[in-house]
C-alpha atoms as a PDB file:
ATOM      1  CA  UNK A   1     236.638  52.598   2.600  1.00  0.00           C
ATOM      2  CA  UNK A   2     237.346  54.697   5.642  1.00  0.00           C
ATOM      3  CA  UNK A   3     240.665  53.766   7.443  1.00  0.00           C
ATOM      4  CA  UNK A   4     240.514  52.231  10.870  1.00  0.00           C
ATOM      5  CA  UNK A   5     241.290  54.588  13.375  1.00  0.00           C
ATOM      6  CA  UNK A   6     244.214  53.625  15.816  1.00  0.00           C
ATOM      7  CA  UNK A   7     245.038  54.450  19.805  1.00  0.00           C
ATOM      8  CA  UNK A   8     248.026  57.098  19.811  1.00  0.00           C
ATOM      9  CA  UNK A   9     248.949  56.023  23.447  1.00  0.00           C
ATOM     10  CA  UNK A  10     247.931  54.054  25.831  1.00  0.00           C
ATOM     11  CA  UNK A  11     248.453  54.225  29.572  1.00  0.00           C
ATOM     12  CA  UNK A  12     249.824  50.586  30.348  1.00  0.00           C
ATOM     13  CA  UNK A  13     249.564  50.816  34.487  1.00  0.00           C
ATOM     14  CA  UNK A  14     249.885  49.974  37.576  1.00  0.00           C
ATOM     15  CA  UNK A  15     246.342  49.325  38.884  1.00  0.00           C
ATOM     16  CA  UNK A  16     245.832  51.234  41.761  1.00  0.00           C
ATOM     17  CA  UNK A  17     249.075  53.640  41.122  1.00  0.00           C
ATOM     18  CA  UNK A  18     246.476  56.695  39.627  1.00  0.00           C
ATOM     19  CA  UNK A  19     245.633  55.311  36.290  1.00  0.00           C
ATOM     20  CA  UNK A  20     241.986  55.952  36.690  1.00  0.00           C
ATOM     21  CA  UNK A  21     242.373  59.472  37.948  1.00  0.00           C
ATOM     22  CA  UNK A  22     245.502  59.895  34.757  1.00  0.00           C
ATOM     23  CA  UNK A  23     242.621  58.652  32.420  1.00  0.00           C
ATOM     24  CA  UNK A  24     239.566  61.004  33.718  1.00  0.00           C
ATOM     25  CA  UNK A  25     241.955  64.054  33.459  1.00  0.00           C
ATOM     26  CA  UNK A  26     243.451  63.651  30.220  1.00  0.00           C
ATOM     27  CA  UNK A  27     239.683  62.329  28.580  1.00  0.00           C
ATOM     28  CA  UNK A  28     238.853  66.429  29.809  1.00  0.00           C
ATOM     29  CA  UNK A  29     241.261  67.802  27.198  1.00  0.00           C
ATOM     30  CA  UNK A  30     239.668  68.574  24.025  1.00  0.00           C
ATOM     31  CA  UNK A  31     242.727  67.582  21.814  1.00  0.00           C
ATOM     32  CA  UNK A  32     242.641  63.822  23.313  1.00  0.00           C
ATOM     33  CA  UNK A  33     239.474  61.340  22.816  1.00  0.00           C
ATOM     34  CA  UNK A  34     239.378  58.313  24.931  1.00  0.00           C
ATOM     35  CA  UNK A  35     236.595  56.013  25.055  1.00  0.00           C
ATOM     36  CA  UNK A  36     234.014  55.354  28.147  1.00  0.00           C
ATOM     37  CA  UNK A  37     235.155  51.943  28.135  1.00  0.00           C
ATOM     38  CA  UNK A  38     238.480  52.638  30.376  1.00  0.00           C
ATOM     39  CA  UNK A  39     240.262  49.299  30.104  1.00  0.00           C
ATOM     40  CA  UNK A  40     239.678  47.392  27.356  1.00  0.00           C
ATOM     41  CA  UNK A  41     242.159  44.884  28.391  1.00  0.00           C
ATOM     42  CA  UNK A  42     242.727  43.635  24.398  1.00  0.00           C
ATOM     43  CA  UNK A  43     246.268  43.233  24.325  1.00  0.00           C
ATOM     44  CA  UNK A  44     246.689  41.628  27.583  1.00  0.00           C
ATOM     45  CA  UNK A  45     245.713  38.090  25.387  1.00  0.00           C
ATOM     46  CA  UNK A  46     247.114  35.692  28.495  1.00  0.00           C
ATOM     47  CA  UNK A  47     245.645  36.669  31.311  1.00  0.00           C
ATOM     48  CA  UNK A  48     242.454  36.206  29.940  1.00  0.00           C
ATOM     49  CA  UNK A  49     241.924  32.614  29.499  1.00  0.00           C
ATOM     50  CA  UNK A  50     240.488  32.610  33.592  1.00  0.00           C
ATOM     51  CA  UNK A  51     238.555  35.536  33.463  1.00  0.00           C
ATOM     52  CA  UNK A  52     235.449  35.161  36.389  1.00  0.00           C
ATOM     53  CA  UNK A  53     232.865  33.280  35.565  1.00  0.00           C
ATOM     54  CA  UNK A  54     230.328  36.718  36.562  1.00  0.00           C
ATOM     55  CA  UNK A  55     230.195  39.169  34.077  1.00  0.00           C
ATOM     56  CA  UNK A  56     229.697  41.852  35.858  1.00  0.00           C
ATOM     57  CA  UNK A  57     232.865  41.077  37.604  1.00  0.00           C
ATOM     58  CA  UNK A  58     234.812  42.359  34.494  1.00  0.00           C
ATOM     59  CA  UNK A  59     234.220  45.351  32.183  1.00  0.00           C
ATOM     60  CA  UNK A  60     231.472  45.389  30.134  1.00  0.00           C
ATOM     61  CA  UNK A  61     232.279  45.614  26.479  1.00  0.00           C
ATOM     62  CA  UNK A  62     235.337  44.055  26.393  1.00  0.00           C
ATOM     63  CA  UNK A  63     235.971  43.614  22.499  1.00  0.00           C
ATOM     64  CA  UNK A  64     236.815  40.455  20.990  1.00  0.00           C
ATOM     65  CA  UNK A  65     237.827  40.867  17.669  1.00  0.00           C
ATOM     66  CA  UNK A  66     240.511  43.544  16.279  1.00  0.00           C
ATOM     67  CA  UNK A  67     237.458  45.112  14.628  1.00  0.00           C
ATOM     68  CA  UNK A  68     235.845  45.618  17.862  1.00  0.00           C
ATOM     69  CA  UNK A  69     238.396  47.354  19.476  1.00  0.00           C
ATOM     70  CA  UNK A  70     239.321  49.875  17.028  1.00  0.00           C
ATOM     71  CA  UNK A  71     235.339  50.458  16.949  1.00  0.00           C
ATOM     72  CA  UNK A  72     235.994  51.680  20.295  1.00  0.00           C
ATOM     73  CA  UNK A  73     237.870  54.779  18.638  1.00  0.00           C
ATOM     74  CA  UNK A  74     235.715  55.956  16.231  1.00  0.00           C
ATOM     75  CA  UNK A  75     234.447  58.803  17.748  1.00  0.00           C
ATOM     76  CA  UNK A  76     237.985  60.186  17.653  1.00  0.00           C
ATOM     77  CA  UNK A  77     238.147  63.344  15.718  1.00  0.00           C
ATOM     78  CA  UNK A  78     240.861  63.942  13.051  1.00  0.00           C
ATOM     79  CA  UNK A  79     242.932  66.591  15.226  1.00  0.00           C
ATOM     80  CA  UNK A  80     242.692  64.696  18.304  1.00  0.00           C
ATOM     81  CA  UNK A  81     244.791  62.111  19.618  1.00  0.00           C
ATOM     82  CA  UNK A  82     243.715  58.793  20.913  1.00  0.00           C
ATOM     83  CA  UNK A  83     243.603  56.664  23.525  1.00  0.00           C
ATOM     84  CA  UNK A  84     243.083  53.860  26.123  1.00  0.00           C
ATOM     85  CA  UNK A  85     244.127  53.119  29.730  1.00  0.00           C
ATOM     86  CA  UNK A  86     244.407  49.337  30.479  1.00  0.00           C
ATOM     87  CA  UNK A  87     246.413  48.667  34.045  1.00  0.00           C
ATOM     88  CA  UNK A  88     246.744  45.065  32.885  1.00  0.00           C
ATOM     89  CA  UNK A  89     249.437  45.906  29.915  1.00  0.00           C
ATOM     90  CA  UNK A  90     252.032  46.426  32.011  1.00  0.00           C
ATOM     91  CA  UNK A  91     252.065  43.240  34.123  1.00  0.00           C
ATOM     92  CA  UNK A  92     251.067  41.287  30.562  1.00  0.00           C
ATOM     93  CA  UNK A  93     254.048  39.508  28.869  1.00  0.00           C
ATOM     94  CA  UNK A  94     252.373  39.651  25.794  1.00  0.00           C
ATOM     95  CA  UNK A  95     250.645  42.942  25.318  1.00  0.00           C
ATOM     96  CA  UNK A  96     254.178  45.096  24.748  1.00  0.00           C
ATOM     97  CA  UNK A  97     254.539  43.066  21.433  1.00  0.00           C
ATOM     98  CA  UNK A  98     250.616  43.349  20.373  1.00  0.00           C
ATOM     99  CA  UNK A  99     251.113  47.059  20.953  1.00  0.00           C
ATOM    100  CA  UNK A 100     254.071  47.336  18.895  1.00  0.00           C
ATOM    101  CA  UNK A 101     252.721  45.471  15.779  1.00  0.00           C
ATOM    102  CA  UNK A 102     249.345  47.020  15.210  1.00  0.00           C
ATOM    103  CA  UNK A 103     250.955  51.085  16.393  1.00  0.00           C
ATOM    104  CA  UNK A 104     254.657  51.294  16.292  1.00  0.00           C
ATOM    105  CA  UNK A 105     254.549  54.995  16.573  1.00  0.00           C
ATOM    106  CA  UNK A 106     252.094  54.626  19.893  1.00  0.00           C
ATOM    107  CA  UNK A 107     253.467  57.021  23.008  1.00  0.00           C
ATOM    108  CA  UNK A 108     253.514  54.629  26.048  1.00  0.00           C
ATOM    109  CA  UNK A 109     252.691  55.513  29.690  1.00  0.00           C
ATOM    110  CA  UNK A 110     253.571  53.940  32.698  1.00  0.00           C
ATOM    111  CA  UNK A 111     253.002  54.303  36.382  1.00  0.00           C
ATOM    112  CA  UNK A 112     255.343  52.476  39.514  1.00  0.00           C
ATOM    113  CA  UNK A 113     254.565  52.877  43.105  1.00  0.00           C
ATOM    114  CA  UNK A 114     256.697  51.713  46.531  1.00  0.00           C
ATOM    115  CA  UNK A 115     256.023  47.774  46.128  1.00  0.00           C
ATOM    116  CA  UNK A 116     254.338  47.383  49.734  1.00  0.00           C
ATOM    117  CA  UNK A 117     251.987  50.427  49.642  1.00  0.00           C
ATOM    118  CA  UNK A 118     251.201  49.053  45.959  1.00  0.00           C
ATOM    119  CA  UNK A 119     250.235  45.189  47.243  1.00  0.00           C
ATOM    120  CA  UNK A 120     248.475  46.411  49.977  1.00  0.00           C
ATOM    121  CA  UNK A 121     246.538  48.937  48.209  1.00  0.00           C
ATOM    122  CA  UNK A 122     245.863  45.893  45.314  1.00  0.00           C
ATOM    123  CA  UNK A 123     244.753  43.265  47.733  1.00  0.00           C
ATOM    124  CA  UNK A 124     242.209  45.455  49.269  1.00  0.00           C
ATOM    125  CA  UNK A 125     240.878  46.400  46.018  1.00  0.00           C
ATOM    126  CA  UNK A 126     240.793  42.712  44.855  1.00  0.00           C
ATOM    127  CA  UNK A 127     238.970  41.923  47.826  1.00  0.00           C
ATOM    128  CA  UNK A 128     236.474  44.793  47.604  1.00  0.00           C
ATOM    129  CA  UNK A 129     235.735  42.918  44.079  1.00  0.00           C
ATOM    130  CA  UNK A 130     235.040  39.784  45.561  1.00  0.00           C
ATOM    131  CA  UNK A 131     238.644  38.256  43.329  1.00  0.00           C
ATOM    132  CA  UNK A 132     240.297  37.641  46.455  1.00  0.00           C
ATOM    133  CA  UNK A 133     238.776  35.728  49.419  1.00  0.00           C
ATOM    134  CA  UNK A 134     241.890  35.895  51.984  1.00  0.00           C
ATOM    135  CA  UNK A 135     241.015  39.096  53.706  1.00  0.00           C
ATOM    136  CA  UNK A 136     244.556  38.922  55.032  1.00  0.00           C
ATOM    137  CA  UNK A 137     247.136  39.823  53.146  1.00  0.00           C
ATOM    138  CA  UNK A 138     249.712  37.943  55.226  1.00  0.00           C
ATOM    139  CA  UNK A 139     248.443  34.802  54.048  1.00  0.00           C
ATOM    140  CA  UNK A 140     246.632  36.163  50.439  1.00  0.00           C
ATOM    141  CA  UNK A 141     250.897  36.552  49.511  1.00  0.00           C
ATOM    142  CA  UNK A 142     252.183  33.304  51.323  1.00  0.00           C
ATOM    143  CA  UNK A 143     249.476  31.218  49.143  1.00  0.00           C
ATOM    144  CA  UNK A 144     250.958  32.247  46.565  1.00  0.00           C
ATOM    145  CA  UNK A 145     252.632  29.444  44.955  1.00  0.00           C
ATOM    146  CA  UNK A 146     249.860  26.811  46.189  1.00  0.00           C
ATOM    147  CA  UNK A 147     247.968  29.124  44.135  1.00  0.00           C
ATOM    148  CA  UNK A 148     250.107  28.527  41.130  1.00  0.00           C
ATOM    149  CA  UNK A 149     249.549  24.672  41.307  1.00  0.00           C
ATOM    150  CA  UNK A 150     245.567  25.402  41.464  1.00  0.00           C
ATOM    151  CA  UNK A 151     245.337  24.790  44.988  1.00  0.00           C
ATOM    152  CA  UNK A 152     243.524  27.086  47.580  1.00  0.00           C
ATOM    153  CA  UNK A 153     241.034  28.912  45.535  1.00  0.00           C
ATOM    154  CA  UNK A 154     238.069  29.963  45.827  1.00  0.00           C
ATOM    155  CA  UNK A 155     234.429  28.664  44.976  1.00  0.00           C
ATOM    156  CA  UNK A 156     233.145  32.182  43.913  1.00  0.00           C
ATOM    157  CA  UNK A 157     231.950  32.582  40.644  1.00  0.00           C
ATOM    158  CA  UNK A 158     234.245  36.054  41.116  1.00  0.00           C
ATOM    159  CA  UNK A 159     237.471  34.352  41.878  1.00  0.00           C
ATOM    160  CA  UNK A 160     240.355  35.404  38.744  1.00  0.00           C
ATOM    161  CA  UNK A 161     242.864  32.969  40.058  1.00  0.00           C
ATOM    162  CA  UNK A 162     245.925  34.995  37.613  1.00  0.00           C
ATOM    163  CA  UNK A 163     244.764  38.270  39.276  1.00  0.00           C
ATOM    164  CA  UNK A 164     246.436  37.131  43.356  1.00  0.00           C
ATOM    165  CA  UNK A 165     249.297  35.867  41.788  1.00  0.00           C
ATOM    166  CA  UNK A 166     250.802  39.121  43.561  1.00  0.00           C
ATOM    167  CA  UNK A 167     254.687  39.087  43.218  1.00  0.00           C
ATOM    168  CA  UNK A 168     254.076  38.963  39.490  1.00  0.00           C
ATOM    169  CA  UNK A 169     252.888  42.564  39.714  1.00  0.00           C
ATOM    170  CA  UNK A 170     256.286  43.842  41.020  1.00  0.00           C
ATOM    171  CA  UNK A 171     258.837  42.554  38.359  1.00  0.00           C
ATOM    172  CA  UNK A 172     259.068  46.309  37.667  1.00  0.00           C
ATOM    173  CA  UNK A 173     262.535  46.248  35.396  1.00  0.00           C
ATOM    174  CA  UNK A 174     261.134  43.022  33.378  1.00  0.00           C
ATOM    175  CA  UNK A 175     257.792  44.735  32.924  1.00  0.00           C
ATOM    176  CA  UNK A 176     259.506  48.377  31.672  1.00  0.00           C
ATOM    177  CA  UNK A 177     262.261  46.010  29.510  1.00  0.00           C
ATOM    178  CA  UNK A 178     259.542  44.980  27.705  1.00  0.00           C
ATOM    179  CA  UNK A 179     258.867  48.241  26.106  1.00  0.00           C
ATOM    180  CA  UNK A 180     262.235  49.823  26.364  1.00  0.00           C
ATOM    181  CA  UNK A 181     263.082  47.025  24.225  1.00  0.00           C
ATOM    182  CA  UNK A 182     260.157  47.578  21.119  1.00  0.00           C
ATOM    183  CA  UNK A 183     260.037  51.288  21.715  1.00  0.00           C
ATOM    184  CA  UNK A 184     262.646  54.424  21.151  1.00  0.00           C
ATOM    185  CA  UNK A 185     263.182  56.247  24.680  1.00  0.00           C
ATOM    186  CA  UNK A 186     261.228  59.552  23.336  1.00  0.00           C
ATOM    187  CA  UNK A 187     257.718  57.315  22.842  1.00  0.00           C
ATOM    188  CA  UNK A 188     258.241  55.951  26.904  1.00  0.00           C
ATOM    189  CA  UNK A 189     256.802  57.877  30.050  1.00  0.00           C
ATOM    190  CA  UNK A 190     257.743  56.075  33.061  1.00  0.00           C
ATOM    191  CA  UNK A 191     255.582  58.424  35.992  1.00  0.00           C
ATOM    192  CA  UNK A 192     256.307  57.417  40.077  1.00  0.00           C
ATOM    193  CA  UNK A 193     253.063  57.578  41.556  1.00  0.00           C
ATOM    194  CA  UNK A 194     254.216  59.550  44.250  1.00  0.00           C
ATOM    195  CA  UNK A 195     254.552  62.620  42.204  1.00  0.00           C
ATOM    196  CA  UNK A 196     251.632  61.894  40.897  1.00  0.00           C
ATOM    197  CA  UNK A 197     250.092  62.126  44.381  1.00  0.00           C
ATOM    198  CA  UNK A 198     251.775  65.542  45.425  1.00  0.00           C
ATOM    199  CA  UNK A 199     251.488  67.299  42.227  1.00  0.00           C
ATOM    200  CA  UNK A 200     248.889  66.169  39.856  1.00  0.00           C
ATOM    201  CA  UNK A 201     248.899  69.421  37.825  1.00  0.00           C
ATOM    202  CA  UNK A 202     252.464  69.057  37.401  1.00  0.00           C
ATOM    203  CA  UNK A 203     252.628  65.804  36.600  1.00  0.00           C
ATOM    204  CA  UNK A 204     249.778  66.233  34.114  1.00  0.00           C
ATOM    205  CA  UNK A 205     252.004  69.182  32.703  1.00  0.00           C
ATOM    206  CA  UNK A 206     254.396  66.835  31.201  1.00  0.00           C
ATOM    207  CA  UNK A 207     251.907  64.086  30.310  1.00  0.00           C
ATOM    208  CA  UNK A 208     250.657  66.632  28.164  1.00  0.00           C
ATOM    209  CA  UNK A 209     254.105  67.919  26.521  1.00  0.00           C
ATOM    210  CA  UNK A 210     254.714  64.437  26.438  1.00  0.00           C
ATOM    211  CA  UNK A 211     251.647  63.826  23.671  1.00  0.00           C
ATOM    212  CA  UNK A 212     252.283  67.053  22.272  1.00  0.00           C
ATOM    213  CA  UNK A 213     248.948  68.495  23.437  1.00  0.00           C
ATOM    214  CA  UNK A 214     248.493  72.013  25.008  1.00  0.00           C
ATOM    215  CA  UNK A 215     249.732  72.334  28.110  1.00  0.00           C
ATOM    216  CA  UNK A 216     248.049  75.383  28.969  1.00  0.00           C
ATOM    217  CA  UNK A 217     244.256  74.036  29.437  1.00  0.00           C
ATOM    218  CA  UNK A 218     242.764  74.249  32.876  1.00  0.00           C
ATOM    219  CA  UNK A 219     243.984  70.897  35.197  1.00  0.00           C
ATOM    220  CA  UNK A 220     241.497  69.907  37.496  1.00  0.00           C
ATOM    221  CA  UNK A 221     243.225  67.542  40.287  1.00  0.00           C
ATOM    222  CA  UNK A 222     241.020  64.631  41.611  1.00  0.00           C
ATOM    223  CA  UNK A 223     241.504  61.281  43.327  1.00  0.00           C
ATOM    224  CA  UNK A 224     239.857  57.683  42.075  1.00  0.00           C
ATOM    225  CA  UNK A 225     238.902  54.683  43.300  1.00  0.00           C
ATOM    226  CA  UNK A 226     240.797  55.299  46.920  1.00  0.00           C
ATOM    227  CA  UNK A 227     240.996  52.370  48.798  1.00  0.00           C
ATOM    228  CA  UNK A 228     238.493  51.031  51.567  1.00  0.00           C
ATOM    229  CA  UNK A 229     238.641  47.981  53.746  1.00  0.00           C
ATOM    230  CA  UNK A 230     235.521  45.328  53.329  1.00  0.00           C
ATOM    231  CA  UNK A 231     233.857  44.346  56.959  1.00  0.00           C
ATOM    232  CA  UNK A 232     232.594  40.932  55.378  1.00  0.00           C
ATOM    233  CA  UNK A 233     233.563  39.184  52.578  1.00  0.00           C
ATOM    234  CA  UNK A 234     230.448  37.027  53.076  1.00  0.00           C
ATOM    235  CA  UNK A 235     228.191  40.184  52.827  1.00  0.00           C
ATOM    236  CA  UNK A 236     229.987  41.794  50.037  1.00  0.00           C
ATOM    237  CA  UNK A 237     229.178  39.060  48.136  1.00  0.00           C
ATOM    238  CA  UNK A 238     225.696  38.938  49.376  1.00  0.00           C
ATOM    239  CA  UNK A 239     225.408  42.202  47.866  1.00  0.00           C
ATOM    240  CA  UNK A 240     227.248  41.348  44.745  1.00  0.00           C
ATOM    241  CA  UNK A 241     225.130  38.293  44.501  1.00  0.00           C
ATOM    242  CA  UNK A 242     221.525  39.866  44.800  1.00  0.00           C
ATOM    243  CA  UNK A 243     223.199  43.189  41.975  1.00  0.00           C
ATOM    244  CA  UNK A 244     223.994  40.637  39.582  1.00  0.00           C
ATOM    245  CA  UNK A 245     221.487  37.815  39.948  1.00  0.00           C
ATOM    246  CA  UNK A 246     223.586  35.558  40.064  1.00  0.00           C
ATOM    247  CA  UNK A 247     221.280  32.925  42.001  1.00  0.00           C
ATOM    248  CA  UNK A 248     217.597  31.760  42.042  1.00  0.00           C
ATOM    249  CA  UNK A 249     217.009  33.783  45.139  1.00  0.00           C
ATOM    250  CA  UNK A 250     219.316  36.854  44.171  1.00  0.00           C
ATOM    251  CA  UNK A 251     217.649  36.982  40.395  1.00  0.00           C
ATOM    252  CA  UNK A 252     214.444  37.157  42.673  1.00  0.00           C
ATOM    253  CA  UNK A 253     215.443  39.953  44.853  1.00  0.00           C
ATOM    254  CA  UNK A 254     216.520  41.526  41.932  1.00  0.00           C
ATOM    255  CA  UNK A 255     213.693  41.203  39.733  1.00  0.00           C
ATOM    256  CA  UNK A 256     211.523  42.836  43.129  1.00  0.00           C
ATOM    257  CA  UNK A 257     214.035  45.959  43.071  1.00  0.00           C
ATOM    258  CA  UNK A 258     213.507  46.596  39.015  1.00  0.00           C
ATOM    259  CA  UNK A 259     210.121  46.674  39.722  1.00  0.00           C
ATOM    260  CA  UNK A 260     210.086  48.692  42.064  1.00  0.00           C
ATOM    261  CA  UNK A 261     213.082  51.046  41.517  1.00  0.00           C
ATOM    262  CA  UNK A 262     214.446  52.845  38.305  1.00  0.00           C
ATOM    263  CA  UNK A 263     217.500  52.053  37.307  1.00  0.00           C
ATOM    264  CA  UNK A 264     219.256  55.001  38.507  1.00  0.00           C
ATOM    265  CA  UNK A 265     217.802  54.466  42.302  1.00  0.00           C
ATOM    266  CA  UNK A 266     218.817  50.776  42.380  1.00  0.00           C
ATOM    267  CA  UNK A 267     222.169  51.942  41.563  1.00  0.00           C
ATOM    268  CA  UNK A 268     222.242  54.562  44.026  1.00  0.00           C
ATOM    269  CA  UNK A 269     221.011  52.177  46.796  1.00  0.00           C
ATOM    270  CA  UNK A 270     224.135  50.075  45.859  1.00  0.00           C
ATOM    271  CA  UNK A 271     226.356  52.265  46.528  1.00  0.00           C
ATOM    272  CA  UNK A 272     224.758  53.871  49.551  1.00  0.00           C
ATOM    273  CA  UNK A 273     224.371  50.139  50.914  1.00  0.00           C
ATOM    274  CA  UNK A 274     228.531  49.644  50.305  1.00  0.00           C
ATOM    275  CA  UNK A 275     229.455  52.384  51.684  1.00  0.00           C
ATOM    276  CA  UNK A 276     227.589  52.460  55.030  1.00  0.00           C
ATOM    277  CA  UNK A 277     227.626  48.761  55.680  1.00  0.00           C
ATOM    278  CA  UNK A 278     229.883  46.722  53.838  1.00  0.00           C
ATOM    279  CA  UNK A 279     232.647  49.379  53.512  1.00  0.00           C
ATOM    280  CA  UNK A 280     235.091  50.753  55.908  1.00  0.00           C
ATOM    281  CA  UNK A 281     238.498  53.015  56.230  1.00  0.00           C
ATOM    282  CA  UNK A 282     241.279  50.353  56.097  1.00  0.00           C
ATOM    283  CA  UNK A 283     242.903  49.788  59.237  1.00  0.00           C
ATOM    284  CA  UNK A 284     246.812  50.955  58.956  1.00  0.00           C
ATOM    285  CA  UNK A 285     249.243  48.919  57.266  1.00  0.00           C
ATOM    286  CA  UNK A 286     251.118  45.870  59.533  1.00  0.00           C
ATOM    287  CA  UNK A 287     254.511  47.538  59.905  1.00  0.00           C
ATOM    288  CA  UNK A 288     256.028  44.162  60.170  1.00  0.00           C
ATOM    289  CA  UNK A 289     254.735  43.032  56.981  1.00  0.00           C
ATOM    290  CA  UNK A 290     255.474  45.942  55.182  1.00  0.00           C
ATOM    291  CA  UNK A 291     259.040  45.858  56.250  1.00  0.00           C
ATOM    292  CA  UNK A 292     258.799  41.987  54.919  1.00  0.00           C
ATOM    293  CA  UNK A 293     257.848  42.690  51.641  1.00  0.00           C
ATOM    294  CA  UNK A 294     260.482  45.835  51.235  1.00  0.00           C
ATOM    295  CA  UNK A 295     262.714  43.218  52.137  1.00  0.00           C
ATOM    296  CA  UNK A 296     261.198  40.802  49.270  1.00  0.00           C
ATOM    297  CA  UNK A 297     261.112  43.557  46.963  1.00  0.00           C
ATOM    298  CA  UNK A 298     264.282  46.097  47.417  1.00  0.00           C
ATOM    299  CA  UNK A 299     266.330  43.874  44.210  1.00  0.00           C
ATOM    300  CA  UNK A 300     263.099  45.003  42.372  1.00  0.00           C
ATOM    301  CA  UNK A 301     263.206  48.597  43.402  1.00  0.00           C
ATOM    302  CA  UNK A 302     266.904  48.901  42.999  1.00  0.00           C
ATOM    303  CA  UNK A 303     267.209  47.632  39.651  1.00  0.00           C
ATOM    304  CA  UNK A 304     264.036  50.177  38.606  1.00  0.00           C
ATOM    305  CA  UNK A 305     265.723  52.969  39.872  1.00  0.00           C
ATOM    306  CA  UNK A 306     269.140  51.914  37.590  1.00  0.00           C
ATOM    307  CA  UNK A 307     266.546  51.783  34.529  1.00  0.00           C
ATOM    308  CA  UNK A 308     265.362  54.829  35.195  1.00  0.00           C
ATOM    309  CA  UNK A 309     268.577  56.910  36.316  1.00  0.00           C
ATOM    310  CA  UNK A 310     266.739  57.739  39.579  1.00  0.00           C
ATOM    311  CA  UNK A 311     267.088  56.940  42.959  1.00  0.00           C
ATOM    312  CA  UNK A 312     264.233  55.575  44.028  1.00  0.00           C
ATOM    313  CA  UNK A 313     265.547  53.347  46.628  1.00  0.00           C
ATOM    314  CA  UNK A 314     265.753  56.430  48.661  1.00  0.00           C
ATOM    315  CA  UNK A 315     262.596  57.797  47.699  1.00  0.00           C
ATOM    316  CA  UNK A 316     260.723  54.695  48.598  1.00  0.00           C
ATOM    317  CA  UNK A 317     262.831  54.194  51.895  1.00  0.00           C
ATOM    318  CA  UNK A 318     264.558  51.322  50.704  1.00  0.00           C
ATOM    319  CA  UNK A 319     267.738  52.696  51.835  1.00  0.00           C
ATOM    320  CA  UNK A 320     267.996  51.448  55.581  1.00  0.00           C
ATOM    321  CA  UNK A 321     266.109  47.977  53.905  1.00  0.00           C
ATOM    322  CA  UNK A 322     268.806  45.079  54.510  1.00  0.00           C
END
């Protein structure tokens, strides 16, 4: 009987901190095989029990059983390593351990960015996926706890109710503890997004040494899933709605477009419908609030930054922050 195949590494997050764009580049080397489904979320057991009721409105594929999601490696060939890149793992409190039993040896990655730019950039993604209804973020973070005691959610059948739980996304020291403490230093990356941002080939450079794969293949640098604003939550999920059929009127407006329109065009009509009238550049960031939330967050950033051995209270302009 063939021997399962097991993930090498895994890129354990931040969403929205490059993880998509770490995960296209390194799938183009041909000593590393990762599979088309991106985040398979397996290990991240707790924060699953409220997924959306909408399918669509989390990955397709998701495996269930251990058997499933070593399936998902198959493909791997013998001299290549493997891989997965699920943003969820680091803000899980259970998936460090899961990792650990089933692939001690596993190389972890992991990605931090400035705690304001990070929320900011979060909530407008989680909004652009219909998860989070407050448009502002103002009052998406000072819901927070009502939130906790299952008050002041949402209706929609895309509402994750863990997912705006937003301050538990910056417990950066507790979330790299986690694997400090299961893992030897030499299997732990810890990347800052902003070099990420201003030097992707470089930064790529050492993800590679890091695996022990060439470093000398070509690096192509590229940016994913950058943020946009949404005009209307209410047409968003219009939109959303009428894609997924998630109604007796949107199954029939759906049903008319598959008759109609091949696959491929309905898909491209999606998108070209998103990004001319539901999507929008996001207006800049309130400075007030983002001095607010530095404020909230500095302990967070300062106690990284002793982790690490690197200042990144001055690097994140934490350093005038009282």
């Amino acid at each position: 009987m063939t021997q399962a195949r097991l993930p090498d590494f895994f890129v354990v997050g931040h969403p929205k901190c490059g993880t998509t764009a770490l995960y296209e580049m390194l799938r183009l080397h041909p000593q590393v095989f990762m599979p088309d489904l991106k985040e398979p979320w397996f290990f991240a057991t707790e924060l699953l029990h409220d997924l959306p009721t909408v399918s669509i409105a989390i990955p397709d594929g998701i495996p269930k059983t251990l058997g499933d999601y070593l399936a998902l490696f198959e493909g791997a060939r013998p001299e290549q390593l493997a891989g997965e890149a699920s943003p969820l793992y680091l803000w899980s409190h259970s998936a460090a351990s899961g990792i650990a039993k089933l692939q001690p040896d596993a190389r972890i990655i992991a990605v931090f960015r400035e705690p304001a730019s990070f929320l900011r950039s979060l909530h407008l993604e989680l909004v652009q996926r219909n998860q989070e209804p407050e448009k502002d973020l103002r009052t998406a973070i000072n819901v927070e706890e009502m939130r906790r005691q299952g008050r002041y959610v949402s209706p929609s059948p895309w509402y994750w109710p863990t997912v705006v739980l937003y301050s538990d996304y910056v417990r950066y020291a507790q979330q790299l503890r986690r694997y400090q403490v299961l893992f030897p230093p030499e299997q732990i990356l810890v990347l800052i997004y902003d070099d990420f941002r201003s030097d992707n080939e470089a930064v790529m450079r050492a993800v590679q040494r890091f695996l022990g794969i060439g470093d000398t293949y070509p690096i192509e640098s590229m940016e994913a899933n950058p943020s946009v604003s949404v005009r209307s939550t209410h047409l968003n999920n219009l939109v959303r709605n009428i894609s997924t059929g998630d109604s007796s009127f949107s199954r029939a407006i759906k049903k008319l477009a598959e008759a109609i329109l091949p696959r491929q065009l309905r898909h491209k009509a999606l998108e070209i419908t998103q990004r001319r009238l539901i999507y929008t550049k996001p207006e800049p960031p309130d400075d007030k609030l983002m001095l607010e939330l530095q404020r909230r967050y500095k302990k967070e950033v300062e106690a990284l930054s002793e982790l690490l051995g690197r200042d990144l209270v001055t690097l994140w302009g934490y350093d005038d922050i009282h």
